[in-house]
N, C-alpha and C. Protein backbone atom coordinates (compact mmCIF):
# COMPACT_ATOMS: atom_id res chain seq x y z
N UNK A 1 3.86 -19.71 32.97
CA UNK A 1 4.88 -19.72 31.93
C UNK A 1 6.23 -19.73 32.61
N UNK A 2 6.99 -20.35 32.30
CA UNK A 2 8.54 -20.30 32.85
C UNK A 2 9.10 -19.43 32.51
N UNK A 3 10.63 -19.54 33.37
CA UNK A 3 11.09 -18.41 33.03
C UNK A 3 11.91 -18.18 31.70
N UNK A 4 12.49 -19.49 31.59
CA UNK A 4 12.78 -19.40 30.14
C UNK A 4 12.56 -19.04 28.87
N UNK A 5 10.73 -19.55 29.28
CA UNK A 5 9.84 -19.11 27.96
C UNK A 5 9.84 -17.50 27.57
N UNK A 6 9.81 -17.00 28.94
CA UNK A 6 9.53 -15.24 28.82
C UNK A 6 10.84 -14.50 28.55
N UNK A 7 12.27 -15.12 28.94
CA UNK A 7 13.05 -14.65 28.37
C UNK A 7 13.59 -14.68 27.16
N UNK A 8 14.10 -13.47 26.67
CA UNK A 8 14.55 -13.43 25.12
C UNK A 8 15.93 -14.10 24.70
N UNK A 9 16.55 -14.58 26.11
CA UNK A 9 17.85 -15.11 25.96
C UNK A 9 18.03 -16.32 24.67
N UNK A 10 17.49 -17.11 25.79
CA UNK A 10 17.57 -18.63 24.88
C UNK A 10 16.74 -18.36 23.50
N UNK A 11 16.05 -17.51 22.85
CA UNK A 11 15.15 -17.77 21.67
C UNK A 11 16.44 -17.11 20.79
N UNK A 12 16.82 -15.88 21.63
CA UNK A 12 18.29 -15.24 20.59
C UNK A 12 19.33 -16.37 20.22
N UNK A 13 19.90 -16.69 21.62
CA UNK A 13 20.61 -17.57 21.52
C UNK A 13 20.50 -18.49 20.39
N UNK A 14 19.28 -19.21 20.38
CA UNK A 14 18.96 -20.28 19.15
C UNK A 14 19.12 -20.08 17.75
N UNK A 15 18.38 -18.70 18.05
CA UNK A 15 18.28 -18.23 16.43
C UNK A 15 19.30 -17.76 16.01
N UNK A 16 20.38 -17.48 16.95
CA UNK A 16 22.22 -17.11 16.03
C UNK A 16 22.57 -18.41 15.71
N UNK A 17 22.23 -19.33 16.30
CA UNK A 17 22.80 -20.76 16.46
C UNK A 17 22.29 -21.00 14.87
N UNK A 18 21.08 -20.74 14.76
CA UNK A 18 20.14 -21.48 13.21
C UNK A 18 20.37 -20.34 12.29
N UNK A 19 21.26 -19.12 12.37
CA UNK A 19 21.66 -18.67 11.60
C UNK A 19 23.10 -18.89 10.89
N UNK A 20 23.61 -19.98 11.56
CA UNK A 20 24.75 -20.51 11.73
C UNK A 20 24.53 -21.87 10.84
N UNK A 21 23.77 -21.89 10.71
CA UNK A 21 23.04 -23.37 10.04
C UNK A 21 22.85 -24.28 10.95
N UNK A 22 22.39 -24.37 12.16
CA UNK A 22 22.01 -25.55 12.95
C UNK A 22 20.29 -25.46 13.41
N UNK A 23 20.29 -26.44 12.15
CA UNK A 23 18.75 -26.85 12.27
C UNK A 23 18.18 -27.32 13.38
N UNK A 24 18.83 -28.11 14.16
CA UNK A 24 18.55 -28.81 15.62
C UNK A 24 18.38 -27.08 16.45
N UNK A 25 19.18 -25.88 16.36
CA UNK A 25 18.15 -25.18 17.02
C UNK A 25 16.87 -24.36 16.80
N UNK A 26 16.57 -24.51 15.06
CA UNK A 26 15.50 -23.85 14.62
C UNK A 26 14.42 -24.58 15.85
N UNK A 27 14.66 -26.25 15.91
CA UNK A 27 13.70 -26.88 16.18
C UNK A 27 13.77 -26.58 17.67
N UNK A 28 14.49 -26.47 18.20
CA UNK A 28 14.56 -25.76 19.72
C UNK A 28 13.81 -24.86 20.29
N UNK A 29 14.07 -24.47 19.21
CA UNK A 29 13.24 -22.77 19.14
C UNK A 29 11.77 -22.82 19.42
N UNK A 30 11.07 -23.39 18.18
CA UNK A 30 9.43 -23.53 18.07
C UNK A 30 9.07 -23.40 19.74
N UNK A 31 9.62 -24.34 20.41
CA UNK A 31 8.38 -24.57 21.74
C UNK A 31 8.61 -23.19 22.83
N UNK A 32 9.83 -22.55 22.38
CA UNK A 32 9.91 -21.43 23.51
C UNK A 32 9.25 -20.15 22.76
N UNK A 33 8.73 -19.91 21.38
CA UNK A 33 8.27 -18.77 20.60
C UNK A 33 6.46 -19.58 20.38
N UNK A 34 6.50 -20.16 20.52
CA UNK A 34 5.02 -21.08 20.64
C UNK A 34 3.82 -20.10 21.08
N UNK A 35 4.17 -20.23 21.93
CA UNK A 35 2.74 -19.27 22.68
C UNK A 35 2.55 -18.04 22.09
N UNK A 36 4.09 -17.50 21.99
CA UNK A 36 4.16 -15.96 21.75
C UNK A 36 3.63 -15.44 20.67
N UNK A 37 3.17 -16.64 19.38
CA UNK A 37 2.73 -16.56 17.77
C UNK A 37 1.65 -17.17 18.23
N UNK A 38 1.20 -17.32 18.87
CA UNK A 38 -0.38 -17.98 18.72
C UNK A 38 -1.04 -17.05 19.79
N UNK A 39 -0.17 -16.04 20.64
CA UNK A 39 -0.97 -15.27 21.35
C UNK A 39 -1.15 -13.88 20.34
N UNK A 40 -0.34 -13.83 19.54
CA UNK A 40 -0.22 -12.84 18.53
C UNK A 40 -1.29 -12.87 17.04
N UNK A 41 -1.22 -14.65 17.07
CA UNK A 41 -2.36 -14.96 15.82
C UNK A 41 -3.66 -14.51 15.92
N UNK A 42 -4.01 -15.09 17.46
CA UNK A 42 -5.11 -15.04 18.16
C UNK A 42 -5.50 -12.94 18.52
N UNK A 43 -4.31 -11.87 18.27
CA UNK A 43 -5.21 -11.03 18.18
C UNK A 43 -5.48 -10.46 16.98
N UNK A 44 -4.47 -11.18 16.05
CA UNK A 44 -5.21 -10.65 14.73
C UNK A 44 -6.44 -11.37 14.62
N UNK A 45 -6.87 -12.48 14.82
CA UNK A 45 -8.27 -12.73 14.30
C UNK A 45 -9.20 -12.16 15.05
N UNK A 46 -8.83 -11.76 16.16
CA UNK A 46 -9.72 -11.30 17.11
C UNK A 46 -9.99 -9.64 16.49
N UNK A 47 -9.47 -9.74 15.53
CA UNK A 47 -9.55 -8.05 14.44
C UNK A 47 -10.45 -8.19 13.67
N UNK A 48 -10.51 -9.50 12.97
CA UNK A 48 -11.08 -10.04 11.67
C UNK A 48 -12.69 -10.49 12.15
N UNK A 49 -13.57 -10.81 11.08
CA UNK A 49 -14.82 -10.43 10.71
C UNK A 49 -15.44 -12.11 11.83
N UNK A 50 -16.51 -12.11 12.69
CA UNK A 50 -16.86 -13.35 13.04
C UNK A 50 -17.19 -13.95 12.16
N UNK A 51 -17.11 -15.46 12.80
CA UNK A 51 -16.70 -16.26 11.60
C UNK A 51 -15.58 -16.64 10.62
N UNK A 52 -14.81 -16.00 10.63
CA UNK A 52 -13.19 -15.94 9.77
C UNK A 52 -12.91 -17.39 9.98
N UNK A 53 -12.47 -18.05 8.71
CA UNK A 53 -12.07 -19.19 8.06
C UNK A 53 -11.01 -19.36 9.09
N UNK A 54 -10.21 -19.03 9.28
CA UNK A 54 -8.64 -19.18 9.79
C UNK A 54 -8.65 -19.25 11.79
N UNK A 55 -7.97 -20.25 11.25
CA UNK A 55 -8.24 -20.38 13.63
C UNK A 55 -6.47 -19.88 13.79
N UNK A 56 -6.44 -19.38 15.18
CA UNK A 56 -4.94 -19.14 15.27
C UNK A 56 -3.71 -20.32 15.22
N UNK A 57 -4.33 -21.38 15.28
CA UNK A 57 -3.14 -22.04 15.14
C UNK A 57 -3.24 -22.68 13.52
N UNK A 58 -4.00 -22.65 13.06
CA UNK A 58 -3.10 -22.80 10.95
C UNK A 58 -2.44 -21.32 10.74
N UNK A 59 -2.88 -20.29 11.16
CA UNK A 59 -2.00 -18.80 11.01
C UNK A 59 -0.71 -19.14 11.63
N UNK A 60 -0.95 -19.30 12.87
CA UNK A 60 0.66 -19.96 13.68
C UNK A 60 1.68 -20.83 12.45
N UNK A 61 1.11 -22.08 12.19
CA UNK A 61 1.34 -22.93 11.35
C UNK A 61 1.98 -22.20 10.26
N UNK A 62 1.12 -21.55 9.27
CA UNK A 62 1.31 -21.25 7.96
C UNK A 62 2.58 -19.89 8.35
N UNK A 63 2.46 -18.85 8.75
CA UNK A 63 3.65 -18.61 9.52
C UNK A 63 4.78 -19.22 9.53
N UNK A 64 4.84 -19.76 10.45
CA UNK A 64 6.45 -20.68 10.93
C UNK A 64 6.79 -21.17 9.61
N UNK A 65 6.02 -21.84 8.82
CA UNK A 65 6.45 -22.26 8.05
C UNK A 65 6.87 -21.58 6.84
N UNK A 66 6.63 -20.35 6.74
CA UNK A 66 7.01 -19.58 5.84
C UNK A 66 8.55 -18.57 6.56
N UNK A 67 8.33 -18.46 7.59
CA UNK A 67 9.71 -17.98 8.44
C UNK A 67 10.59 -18.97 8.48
N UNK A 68 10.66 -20.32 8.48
CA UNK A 68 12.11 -21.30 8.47
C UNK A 68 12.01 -21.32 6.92
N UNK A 69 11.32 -21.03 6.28
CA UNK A 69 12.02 -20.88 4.72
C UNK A 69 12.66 -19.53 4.72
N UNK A 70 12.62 -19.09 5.35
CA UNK A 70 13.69 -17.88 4.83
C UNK A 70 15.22 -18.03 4.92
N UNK A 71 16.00 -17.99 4.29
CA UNK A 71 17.37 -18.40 3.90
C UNK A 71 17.74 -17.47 4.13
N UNK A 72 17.74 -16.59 3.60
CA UNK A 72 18.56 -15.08 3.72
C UNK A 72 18.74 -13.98 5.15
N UNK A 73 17.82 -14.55 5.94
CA UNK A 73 17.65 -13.77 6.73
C UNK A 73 18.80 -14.02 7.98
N UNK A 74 18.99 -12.67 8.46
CA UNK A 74 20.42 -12.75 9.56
C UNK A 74 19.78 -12.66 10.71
N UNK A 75 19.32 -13.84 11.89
CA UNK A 75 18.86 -13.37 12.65
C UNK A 75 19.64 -12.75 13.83
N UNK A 76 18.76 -11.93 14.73
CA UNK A 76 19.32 -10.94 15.61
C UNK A 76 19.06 -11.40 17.32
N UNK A 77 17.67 -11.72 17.08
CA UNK A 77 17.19 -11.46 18.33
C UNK A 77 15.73 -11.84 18.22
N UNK A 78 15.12 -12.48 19.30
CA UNK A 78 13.77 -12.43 19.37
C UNK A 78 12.70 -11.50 18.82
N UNK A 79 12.65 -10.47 18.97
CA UNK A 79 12.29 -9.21 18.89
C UNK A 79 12.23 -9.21 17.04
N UNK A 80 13.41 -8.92 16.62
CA UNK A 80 13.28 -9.46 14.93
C UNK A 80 12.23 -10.15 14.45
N UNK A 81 12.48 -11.54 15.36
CA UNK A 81 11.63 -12.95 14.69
C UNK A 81 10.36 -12.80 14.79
N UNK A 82 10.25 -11.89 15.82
CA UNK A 82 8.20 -11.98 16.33
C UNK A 82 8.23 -10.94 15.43
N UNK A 83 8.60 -9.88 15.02
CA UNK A 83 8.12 -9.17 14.02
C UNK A 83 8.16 -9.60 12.82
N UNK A 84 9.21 -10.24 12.34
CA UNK A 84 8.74 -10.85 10.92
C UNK A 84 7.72 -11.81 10.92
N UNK A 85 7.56 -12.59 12.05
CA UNK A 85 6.30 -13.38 12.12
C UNK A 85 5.20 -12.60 11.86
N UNK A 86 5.02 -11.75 12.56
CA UNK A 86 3.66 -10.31 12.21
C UNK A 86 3.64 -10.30 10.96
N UNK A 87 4.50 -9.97 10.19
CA UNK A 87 4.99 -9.55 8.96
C UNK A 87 4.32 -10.91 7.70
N UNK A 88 4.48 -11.82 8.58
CA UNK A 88 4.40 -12.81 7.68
C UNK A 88 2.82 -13.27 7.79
N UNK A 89 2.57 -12.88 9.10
CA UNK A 89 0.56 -13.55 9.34
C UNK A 89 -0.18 -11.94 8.79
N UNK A 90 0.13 -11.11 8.20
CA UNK A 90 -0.09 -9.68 8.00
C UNK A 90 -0.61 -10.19 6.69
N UNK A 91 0.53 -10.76 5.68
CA UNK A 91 0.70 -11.12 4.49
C UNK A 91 -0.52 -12.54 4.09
N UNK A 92 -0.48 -13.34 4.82
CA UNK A 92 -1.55 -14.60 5.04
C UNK A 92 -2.99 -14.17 5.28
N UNK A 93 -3.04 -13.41 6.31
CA UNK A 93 -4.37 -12.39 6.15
C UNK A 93 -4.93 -11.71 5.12
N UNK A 94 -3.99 -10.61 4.47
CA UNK A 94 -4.13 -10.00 3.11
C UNK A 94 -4.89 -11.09 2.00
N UNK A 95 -3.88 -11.95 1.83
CA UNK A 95 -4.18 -12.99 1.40
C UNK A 95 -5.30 -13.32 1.09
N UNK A 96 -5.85 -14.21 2.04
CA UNK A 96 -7.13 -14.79 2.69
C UNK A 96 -7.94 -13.65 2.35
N UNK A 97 -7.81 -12.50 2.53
CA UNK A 97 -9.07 -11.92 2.35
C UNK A 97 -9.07 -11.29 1.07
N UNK A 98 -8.35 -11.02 0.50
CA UNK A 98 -8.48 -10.84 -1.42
C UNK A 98 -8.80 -11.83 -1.63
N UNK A 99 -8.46 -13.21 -1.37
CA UNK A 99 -8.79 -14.48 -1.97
C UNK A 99 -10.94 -14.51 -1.94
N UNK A 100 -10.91 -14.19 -0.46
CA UNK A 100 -12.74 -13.75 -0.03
C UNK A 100 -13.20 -13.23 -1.09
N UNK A 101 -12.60 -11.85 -0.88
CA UNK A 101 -13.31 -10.66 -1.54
C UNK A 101 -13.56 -11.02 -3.29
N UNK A 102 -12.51 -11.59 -3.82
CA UNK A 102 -12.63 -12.20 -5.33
C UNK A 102 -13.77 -13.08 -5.67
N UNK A 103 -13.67 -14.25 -4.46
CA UNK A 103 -15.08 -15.33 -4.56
C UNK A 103 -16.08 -14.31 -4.51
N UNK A 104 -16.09 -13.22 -3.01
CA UNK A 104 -17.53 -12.84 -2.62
C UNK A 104 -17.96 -11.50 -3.82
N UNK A 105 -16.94 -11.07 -4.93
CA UNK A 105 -17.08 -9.71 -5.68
C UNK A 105 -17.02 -8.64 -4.79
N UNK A 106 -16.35 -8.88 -3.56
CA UNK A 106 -16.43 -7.64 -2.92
C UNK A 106 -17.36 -7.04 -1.71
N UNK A 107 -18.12 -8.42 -1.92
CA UNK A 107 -19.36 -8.42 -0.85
C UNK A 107 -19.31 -8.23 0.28
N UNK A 108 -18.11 -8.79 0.75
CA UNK A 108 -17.66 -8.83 2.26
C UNK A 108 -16.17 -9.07 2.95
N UNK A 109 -16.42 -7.98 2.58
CA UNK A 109 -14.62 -7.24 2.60
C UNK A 109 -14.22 -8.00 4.30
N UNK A 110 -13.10 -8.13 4.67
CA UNK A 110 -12.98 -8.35 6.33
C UNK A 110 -12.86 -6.84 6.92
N UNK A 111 -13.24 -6.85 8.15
CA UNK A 111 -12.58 -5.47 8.99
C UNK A 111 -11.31 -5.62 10.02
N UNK A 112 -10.85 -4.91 10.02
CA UNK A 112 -10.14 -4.96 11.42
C UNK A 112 -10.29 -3.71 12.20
N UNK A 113 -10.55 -3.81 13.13
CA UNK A 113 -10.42 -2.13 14.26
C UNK A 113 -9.11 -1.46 13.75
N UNK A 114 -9.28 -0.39 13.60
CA UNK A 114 -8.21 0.42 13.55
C UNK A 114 -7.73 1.44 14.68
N UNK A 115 -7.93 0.87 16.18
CA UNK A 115 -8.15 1.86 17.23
C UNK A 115 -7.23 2.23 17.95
N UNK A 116 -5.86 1.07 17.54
CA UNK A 116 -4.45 2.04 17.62
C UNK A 116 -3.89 2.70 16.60
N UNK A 117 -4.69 2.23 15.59
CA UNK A 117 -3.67 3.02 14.44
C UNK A 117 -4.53 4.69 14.27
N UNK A 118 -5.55 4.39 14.47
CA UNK A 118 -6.33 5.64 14.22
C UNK A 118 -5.99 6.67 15.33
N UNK A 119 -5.99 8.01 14.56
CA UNK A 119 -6.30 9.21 15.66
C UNK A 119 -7.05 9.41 17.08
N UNK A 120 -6.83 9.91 17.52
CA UNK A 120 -8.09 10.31 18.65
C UNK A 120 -9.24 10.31 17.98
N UNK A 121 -10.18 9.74 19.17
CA UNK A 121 -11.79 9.56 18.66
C UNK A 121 -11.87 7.72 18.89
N UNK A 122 -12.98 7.76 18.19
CA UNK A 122 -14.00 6.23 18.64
C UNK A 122 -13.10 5.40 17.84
N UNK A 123 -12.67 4.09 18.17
CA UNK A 123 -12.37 3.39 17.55
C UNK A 123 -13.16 2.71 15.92
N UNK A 124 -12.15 2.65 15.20
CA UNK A 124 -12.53 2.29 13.60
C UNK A 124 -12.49 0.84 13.15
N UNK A 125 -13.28 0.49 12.23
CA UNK A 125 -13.28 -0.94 11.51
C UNK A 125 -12.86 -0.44 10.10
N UNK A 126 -11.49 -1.06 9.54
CA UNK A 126 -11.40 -0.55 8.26
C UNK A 126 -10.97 -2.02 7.82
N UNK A 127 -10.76 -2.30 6.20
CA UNK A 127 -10.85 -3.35 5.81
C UNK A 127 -9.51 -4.03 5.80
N UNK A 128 -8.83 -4.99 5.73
CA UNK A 128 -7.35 -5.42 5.82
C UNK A 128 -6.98 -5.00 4.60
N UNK A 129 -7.67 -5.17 3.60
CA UNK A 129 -7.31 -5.04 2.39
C UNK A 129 -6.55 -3.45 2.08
N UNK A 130 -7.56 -2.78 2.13
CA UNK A 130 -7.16 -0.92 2.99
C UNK A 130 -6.14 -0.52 3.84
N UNK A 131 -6.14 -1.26 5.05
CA UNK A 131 -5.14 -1.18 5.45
C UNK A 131 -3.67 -1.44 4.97
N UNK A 132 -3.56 -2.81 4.19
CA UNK A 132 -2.38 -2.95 3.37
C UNK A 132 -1.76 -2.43 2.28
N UNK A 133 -2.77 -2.19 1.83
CA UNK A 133 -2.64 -1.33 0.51
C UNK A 133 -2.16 0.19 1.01
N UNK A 134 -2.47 1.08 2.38
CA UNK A 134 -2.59 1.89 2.80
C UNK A 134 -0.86 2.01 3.62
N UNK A 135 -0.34 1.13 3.92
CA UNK A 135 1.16 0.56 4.62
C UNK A 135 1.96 0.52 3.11
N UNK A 136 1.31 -0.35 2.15
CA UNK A 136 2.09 -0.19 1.36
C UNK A 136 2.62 1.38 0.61
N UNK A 137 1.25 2.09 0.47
CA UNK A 137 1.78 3.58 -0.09
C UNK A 137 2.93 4.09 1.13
N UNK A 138 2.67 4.16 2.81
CA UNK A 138 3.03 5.05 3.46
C UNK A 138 4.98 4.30 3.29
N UNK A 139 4.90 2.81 3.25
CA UNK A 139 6.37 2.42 2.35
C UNK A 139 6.92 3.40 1.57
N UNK A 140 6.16 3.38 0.67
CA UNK A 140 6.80 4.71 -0.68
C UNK A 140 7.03 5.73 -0.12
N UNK A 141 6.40 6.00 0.60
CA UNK A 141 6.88 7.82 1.49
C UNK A 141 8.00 7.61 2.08
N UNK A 142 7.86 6.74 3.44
CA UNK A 142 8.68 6.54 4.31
C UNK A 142 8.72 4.98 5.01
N UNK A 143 9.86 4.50 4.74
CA UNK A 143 10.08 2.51 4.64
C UNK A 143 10.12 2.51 6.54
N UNK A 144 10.96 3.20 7.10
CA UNK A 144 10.89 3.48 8.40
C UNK A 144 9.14 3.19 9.49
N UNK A 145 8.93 4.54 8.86
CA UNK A 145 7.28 4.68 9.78
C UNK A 145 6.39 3.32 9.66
N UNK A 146 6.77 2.88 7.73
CA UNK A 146 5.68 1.67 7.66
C UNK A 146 5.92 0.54 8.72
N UNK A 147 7.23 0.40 8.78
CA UNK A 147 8.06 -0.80 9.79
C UNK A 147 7.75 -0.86 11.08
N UNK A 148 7.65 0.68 11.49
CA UNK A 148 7.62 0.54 12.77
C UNK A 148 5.50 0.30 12.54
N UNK A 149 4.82 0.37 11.99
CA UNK A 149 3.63 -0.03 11.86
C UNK A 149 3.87 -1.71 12.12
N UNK A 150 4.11 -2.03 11.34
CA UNK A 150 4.19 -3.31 11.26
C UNK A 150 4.65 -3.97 12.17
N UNK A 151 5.82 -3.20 13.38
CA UNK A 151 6.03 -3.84 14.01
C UNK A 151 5.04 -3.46 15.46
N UNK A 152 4.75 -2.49 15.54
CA UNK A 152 4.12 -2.12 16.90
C UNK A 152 2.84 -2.82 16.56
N UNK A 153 1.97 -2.39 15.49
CA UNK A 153 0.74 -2.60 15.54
C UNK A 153 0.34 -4.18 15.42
N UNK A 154 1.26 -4.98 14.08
CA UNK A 154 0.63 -6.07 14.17
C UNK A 154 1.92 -6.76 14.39
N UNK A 155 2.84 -6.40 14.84
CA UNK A 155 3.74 -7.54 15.70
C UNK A 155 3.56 -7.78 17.12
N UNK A 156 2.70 -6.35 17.91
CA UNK A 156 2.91 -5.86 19.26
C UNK A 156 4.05 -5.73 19.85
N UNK A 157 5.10 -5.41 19.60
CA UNK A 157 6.25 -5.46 20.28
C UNK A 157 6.54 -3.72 20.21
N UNK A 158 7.50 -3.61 21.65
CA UNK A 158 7.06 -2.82 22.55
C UNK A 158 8.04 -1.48 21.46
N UNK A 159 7.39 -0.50 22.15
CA UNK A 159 8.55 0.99 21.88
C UNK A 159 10.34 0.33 21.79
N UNK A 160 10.73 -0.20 22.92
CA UNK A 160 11.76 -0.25 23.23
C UNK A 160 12.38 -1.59 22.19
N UNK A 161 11.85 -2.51 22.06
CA UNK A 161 12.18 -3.60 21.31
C UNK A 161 12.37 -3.04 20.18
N UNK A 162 11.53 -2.14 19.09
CA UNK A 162 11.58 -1.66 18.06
C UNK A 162 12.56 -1.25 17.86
N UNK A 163 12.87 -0.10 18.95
CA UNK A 163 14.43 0.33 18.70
C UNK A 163 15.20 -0.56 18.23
N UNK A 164 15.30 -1.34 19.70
CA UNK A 164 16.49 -2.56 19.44
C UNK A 164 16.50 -3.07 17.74
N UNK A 165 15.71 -3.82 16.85
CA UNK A 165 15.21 -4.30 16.27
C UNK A 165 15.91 -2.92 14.97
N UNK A 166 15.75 -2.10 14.88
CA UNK A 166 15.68 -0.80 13.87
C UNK A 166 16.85 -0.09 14.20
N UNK A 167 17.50 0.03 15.35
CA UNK A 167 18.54 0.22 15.47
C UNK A 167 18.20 2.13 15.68
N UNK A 168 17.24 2.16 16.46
CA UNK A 168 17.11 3.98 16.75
C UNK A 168 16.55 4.14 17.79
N UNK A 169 16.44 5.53 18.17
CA UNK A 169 16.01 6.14 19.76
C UNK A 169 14.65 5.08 19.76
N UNK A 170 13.96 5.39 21.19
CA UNK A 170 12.58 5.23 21.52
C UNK A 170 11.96 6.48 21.30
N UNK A 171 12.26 7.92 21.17
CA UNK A 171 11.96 9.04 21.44
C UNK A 171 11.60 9.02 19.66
N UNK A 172 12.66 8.98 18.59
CA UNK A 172 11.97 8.46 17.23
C UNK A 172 11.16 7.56 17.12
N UNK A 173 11.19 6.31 17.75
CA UNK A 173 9.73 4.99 17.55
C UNK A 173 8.41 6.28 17.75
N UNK A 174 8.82 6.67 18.93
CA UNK A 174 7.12 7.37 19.16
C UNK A 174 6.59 8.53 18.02
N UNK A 175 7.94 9.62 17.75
CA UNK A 175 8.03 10.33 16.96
C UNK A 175 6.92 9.83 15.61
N UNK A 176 7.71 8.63 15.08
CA UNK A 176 7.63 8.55 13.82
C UNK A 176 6.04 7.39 14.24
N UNK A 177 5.90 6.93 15.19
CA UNK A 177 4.26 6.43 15.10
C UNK A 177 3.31 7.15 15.20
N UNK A 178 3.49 8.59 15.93
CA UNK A 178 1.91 9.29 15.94
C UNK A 178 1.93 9.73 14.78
N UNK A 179 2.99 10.16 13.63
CA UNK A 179 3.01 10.50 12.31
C UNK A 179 2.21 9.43 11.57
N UNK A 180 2.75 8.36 11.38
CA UNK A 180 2.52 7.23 11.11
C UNK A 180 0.71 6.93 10.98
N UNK A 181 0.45 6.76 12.45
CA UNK A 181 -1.20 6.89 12.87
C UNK A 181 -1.52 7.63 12.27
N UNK A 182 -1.17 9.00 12.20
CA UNK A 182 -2.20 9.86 11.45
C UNK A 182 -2.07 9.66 10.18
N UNK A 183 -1.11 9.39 9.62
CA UNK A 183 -1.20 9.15 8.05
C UNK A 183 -2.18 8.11 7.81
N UNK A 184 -2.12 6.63 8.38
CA UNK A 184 -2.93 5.83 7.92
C UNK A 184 -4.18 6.63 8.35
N UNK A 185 -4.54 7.15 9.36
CA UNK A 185 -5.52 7.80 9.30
C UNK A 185 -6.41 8.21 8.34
N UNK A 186 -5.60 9.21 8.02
CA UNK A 186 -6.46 9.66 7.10
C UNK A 186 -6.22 9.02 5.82
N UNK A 187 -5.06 8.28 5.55
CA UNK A 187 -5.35 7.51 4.04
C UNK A 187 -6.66 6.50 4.16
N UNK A 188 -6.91 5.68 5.05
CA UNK A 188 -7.54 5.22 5.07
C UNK A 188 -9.52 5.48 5.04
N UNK A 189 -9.31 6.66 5.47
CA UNK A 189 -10.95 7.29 4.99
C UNK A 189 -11.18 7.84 6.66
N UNK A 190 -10.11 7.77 7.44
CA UNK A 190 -10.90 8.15 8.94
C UNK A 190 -10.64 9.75 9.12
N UNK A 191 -10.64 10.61 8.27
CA UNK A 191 -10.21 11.77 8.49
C UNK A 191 -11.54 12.59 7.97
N UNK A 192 -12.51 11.55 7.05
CA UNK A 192 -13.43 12.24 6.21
C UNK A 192 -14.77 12.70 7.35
């Protein structure tokens, strides 16, 4: 990988540029954030049930294409964009699998490991569906903790980026994720 690709310079750079309205660098953009959403697609499915309908690159796809429709958004920084990307293949997943679960009545819910989000102990398979629904309540509590879920767990981006990104310590990111973990924890049924 070059060095370009791995730095966050030029992807920031672009994306103030296409927040500026210059479409010529949205399109700039794609080939240096490329890998980084399809290495990211590729571990959500690698969560999801064998067999799963969806290969990482239509998630990639369906993604991007729902992130350059966003109008409103002020971009910042790399770090932002790969998390709303998470944000956005989180939502496509959900998706996809209520869409399942409706055809199948429920038959065959998807799983995903839950083995960072969960407590100490053996790693967990809980359903996406659960899980979202489970982010969405810990929203209502606290909009913070869910975010930083969203961004550590299924954006992967690091302690320190989060900050950047949220605009707070690293010493709160960690704070507010082992809280976080344990809540989904146990909302989710791993406490029983």
């Amino acid at each position: 990988m070059s060095e370009e690709m791995r730095s966050p310079e030029p992807v920031t750079r672009l994306l103030l540029e296409w927040s500026d309205g210059d479409e010529r660098a949205r399109d700039e953009m794609l080939p240096l954030v490329y890998n980084e959403l399809r290495r990211l697609a590729a571990s959500y499915l690698r969560r999801e049930r064998p067999g799963h309908t969806l290969q990482p690159t239509e998630l990639v796809h369906d993604a991007y294409l729902r992130l350059i429709d966003q109008r409103q958004v002020n971009w910042k920084n790399r770090a932002q964009f790969i998390g709303l990307a998470a944000v956005m293949m989180r939502r496509i997943l959900v998706n996809h699998a209520r869409e399942r679960a409706t055809d199948k009545r429920g038959g065959d819910v998807q799983k995903v490991p839950l083995s960072d989000v969960a407590a100490a102990g053996a790693p967990q398979d809980v359903d996406v569906i659960a899980l979202h629904s489970a982010l969405d309540q810990l929203e209502t509590i606290d909009q913070r903790k869910s975010r930083i879920v969203e961004l550590k767990f299924f954006g992967g981006l690091t302690t320190n980026e989060i900050a950047e990104v949220l605009h707070i310590s690293p010493a709160t990111i960690e704070r507010d994720w082992s809280f976080a973990r344990a809540w989904l924890y146990d909302a989710i049924g791993g406490g029983n």
